[in-house]
C-alpha atoms as a PDB file:
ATOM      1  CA  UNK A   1    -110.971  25.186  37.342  1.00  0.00           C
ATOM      2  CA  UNK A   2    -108.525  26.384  35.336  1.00  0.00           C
ATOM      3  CA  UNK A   3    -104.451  25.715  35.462  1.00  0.00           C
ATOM      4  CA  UNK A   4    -102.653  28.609  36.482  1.00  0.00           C
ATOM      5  CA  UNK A   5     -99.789  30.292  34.399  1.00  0.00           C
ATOM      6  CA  UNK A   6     -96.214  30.228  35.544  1.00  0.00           C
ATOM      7  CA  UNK A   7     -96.001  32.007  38.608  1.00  0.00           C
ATOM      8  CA  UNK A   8     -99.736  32.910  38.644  1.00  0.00           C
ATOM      9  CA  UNK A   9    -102.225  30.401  41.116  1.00  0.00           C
ATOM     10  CA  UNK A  10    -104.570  28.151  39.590  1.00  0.00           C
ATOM     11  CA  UNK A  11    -108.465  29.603  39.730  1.00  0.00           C
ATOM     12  CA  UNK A  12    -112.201  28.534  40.166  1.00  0.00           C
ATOM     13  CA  UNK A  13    -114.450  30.642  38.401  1.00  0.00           C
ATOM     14  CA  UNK A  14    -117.788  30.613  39.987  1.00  0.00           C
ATOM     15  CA  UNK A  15    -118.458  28.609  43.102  1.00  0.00           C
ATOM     16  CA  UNK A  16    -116.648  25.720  44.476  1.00  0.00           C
ATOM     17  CA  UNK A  17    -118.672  23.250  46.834  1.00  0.00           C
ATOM     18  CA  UNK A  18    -116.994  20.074  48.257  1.00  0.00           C
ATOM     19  CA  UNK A  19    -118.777  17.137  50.461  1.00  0.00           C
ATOM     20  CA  UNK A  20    -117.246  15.648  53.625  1.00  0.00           C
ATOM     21  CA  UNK A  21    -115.514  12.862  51.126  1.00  0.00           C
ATOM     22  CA  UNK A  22    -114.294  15.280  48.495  1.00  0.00           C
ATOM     23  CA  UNK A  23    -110.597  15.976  48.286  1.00  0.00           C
ATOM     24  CA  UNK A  24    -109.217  18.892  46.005  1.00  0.00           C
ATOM     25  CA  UNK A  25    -105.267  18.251  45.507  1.00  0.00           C
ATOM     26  CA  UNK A  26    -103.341  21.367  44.382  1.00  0.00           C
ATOM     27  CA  UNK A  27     -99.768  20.500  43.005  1.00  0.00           C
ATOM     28  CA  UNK A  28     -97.619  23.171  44.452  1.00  0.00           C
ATOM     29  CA  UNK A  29     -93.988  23.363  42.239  1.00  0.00           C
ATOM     30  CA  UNK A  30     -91.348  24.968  43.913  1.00  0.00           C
ATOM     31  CA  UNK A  31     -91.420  28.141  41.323  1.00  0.00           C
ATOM     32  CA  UNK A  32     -94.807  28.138  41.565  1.00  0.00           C
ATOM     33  CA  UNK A  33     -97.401  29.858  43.932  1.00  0.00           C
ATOM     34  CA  UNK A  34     -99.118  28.289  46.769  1.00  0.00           C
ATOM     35  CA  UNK A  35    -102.790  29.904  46.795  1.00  0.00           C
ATOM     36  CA  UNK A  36    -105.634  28.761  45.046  1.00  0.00           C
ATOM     37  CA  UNK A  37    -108.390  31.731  43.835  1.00  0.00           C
ATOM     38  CA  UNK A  38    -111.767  31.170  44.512  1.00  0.00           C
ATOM     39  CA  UNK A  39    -113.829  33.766  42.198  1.00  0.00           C
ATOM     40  CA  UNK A  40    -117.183  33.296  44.093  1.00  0.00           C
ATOM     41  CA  UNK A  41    -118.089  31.258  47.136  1.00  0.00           C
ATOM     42  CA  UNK A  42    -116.007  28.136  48.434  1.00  0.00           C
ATOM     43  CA  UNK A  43    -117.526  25.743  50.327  1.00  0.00           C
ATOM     44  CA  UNK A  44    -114.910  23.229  51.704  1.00  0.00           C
ATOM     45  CA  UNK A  45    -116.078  19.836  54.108  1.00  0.00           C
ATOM     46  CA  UNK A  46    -113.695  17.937  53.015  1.00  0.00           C
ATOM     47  CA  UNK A  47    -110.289  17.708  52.425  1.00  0.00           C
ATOM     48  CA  UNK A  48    -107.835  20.167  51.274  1.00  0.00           C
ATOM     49  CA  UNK A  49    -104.322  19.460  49.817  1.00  0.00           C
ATOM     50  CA  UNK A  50    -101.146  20.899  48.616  1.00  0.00           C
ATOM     51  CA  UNK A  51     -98.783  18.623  47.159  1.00  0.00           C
END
């Protein structure tokens, strides 16, 4: 995973697979954006945050 720039969204390259007691926290600033890039195949069961 890789920060994103100013303005830009932070990205995983490649595939992204989470268990039922994973948690992936995305810090969200107010000049910043709030998506997260995925370049391949997400698998999410857990838990999802922007902060």
């Amino acid at each position: 995973m890789t920060a994103g720039l100013v303005g830009t969204p932070p990205t995983i390259t490649g595939d992204y697979t989470q268990t039922s007691t994973g948690m992936l926290r995305v810090l969200v600033t107010p000049a910043g954006m709030k998506h997260l890039i995925v370049l391949g195949t997400a698998h999410l069961a857990g838990t999802l945050s922007y902060v």
